[in-house]
Protein backbone atom coordinates (compact mmCIF):
# COMPACT_ATOMS: atom_id res chain seq x y z
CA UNK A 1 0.00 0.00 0.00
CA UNK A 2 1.54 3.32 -1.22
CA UNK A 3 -0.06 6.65 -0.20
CA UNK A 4 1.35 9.10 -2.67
CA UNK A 5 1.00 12.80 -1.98
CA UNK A 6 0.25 15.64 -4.55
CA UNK A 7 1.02 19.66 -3.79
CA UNK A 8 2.47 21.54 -1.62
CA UNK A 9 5.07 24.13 -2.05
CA UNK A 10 6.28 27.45 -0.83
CA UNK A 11 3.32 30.27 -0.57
CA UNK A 12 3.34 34.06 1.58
CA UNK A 13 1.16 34.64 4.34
CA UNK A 14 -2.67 34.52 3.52
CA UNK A 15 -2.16 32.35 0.45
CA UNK A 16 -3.98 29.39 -0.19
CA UNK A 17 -2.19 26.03 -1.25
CA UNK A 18 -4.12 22.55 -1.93
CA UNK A 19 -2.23 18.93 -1.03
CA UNK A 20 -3.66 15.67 -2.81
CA UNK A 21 -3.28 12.18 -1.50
CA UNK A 22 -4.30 8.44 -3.09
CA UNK A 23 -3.42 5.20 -2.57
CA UNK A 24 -1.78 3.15 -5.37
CA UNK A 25 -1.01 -0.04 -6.09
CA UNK A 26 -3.80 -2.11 -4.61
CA UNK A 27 -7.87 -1.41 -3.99
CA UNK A 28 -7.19 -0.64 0.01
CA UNK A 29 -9.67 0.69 1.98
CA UNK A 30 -9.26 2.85 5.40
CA UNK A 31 -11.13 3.30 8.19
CA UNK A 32 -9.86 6.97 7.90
CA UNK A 33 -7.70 8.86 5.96
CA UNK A 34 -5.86 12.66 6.74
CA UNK A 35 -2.88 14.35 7.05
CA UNK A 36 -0.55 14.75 9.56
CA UNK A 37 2.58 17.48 9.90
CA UNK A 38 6.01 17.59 11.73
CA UNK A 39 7.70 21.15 11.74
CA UNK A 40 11.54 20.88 12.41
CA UNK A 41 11.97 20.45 16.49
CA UNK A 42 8.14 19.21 16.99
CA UNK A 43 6.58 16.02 17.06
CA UNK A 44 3.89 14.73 14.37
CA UNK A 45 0.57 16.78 15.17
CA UNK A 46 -2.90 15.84 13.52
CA UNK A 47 -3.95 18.36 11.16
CA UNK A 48 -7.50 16.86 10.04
CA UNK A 49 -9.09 13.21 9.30
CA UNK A 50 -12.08 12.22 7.20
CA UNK A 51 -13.61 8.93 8.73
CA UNK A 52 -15.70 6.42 5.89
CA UNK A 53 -18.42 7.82 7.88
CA UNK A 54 -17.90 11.08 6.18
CA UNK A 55 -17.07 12.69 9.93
CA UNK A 56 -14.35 15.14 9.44
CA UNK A 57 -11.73 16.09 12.39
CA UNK A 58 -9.76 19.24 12.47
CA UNK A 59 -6.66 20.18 14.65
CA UNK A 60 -8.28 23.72 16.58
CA UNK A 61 -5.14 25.41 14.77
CA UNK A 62 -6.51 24.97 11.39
CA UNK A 63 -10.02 24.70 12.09
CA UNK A 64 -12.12 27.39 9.67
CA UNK A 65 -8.74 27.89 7.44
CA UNK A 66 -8.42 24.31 6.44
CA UNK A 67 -10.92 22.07 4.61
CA UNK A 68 -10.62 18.30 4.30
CA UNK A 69 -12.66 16.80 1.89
CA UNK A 70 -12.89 12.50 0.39
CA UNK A 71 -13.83 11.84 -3.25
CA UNK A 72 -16.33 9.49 -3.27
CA UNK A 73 -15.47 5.46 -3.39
CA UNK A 74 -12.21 6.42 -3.78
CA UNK A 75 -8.81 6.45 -1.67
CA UNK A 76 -8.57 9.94 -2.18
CA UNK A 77 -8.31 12.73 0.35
CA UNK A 78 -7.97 16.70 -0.87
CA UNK A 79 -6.85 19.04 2.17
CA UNK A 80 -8.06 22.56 0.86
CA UNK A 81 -5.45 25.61 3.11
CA UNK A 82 -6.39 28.64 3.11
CA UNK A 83 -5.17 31.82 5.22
CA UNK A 84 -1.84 29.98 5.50
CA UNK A 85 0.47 31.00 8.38
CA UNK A 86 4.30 31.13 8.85
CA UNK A 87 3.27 28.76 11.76
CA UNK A 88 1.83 26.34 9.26
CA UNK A 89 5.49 25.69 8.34
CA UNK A 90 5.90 22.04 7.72
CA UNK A 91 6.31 18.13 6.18
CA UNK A 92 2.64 17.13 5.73
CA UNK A 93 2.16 13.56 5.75
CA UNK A 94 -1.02 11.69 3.86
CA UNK A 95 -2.08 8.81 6.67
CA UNK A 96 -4.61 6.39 5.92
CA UNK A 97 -5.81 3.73 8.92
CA UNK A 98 -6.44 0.68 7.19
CA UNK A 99 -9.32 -1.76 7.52
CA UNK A 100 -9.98 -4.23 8.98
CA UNK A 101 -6.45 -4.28 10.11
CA UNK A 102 -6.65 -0.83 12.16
CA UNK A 103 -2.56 -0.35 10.78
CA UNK A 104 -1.77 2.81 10.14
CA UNK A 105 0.10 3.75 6.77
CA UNK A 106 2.04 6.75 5.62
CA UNK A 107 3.02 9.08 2.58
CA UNK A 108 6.70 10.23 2.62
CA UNK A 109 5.51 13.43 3.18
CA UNK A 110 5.30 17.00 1.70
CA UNK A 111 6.60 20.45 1.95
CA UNK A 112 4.55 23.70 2.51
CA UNK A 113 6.74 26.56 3.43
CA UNK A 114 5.01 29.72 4.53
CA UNK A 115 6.99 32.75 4.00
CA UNK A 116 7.26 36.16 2.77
């Protein structure tokens, strides 16, 4: 199972910037899927997950900036950024918790740099 991430990219403050993620290789499916980031220094941090329920959850840092969104019977996530931040600084990772298994699986990551 390969989660392969799309976007990213260096933006200035207030910008907007969209990352992509789908899984290739194999028909997979997750019991969630979302994105994680690491900014140099810090440990992973959730930044939002979309359940197969359709139940979205945001980190309160990104919460009315971000947008997380699931194309339909597909393993593919689209995590919409708006009003980016110099704080928003990081590797974003594409993470996908598998079913029935309940293992998590990660992208190798992707870089948004906020700066002006």
């Amino acid at each position: 199972v390969q989660l392969e991430e799309s976007g990213g990219g260096l933006v200035q403050p207030g910008e907007s910037l969209n990352l992509s993620c789908a899984v290739s290789g194999t028909v997979f499916l997750f019991n969630s899927m979302g994105w994680y980031r690491q900014s140099p220094g810090n440990q992973r941090e959730l930044v939002a997950t979309i359940a197969k329920s359709g139940e979205t959850n945001y980190a309160d840092s990104v919460k009315g900036r971000f947008s997380l969104s699931q194309e339909a019977r597909k393993n593919v996530v689209h995590l919409q950024m708006s009003g980016l931040r110099f704080e928003d600084t990081a590797i974003y990772y594409c993470y996908g918790n598998g079913w029935p298994s309940g293992n998590d699986y990660w992208g190798q990551g992707t870089q948004v740099t906020v700066s002006s």
